[in-house]
C-alpha atoms as a PDB file:
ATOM      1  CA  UNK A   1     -15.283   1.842  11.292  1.00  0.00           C
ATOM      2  CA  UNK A   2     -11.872   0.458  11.878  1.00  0.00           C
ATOM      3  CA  UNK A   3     -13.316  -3.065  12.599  1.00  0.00           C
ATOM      4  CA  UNK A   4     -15.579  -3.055   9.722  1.00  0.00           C
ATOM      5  CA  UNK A   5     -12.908  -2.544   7.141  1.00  0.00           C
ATOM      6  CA  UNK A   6     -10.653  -4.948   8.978  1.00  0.00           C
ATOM      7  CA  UNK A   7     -13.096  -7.493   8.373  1.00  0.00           C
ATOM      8  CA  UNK A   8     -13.977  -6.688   4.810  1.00  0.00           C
ATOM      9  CA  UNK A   9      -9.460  -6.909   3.916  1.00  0.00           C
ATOM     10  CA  UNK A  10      -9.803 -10.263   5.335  1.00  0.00           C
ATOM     11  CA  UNK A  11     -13.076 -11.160   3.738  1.00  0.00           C
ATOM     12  CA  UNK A  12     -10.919 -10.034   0.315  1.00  0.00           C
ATOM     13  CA  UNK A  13      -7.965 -11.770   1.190  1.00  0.00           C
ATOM     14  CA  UNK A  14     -10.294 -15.482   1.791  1.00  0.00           C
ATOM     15  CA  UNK A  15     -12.070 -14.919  -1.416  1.00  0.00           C
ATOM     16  CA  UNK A  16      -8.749 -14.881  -3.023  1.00  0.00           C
ATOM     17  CA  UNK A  17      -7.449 -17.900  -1.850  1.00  0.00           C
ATOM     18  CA  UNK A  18     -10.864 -20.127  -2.465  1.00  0.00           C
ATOM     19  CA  UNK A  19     -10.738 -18.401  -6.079  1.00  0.00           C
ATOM     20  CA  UNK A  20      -7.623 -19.973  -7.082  1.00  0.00           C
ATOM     21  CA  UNK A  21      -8.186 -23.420  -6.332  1.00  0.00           C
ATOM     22  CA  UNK A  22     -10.949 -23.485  -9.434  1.00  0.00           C
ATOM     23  CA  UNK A  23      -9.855 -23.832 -13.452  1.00  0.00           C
ATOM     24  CA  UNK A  24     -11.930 -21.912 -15.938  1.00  0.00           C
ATOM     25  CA  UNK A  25     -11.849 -24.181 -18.824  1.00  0.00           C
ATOM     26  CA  UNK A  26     -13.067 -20.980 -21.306  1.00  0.00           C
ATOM     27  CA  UNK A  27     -10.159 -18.637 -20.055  1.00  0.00           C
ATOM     28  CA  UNK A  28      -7.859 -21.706 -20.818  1.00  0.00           C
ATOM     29  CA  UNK A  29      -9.518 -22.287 -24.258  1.00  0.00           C
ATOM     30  CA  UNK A  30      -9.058 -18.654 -25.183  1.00  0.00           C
ATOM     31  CA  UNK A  31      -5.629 -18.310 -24.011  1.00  0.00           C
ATOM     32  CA  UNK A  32      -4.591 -21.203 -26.018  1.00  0.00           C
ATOM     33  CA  UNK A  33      -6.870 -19.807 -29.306  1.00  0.00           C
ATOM     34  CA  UNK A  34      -5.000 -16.198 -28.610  1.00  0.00           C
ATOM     35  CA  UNK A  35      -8.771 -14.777 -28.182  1.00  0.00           C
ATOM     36  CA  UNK A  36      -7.969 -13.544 -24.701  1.00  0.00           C
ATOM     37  CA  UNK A  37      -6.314 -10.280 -26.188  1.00  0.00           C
ATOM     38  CA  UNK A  38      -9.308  -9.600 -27.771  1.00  0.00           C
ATOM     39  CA  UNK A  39     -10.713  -9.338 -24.485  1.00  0.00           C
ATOM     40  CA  UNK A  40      -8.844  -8.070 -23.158  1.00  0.00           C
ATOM     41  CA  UNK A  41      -8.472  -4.629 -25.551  1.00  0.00           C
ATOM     42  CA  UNK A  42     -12.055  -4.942 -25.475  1.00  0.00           C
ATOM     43  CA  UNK A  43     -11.715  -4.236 -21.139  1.00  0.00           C
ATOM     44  CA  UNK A  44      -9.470  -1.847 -22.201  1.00  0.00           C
ATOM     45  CA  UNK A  45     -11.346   0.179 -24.615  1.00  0.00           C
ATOM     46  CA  UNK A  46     -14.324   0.514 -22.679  1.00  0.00           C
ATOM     47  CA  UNK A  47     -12.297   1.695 -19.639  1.00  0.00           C
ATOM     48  CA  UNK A  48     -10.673   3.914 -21.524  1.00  0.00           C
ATOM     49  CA  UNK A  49     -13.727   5.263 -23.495  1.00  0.00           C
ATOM     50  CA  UNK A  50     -15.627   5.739 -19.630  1.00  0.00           C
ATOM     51  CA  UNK A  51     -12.802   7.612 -18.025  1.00  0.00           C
ATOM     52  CA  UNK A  52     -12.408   9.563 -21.016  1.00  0.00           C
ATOM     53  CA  UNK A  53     -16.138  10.856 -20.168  1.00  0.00           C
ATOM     54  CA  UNK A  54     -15.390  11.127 -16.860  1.00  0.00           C
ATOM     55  CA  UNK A  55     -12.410  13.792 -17.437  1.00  0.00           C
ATOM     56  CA  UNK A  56     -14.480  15.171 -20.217  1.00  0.00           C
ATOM     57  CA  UNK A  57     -17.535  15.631 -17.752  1.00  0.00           C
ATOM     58  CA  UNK A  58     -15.223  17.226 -15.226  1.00  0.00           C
ATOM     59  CA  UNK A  59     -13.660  19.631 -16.913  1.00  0.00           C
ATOM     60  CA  UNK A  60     -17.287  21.178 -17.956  1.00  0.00           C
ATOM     61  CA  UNK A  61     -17.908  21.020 -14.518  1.00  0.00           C
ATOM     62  CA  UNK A  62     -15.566  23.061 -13.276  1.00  0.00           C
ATOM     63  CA  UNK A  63     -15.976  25.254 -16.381  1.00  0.00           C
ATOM     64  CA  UNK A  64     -19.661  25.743 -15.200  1.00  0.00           C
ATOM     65  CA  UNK A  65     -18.276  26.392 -11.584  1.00  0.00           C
ATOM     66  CA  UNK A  66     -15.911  29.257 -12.448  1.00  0.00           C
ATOM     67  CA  UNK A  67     -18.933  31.137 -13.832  1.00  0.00           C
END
């Protein structure tokens, strides 16, 4: 188990570094138009919104538990 996530932290760790030799022209294009924050509180509110369910969900869970 050990060697298989050894392998998978340095199969990360490669992606990584080919991943940064490549420019996204439309991440550039909507930095410099200031649409990436609209994006980006878009990421946001739909994380929020599912781990919002989530601690909604658990809580009934555990309500349903007790009884």
């Amino acid at each position: 188990m050990k060697k298989i996530i050894i392998a998978f932290l340095l199969w990360i760790n490669s992606v990584s570094v080919f991943a940064q030799d490549n420019r996204i022209e439309m991440a550039d294009t909507l930095r410099s138009n200031g649409k990436i924050y609209v994006v980006v509180v878009c990421i946001v509110i739909i994380l929020a919104g599912l781990l919002g369910y989530l601690f909604s969900l658990d809580r009934r869970l555990k309500k349903l538990e007790k009884k």
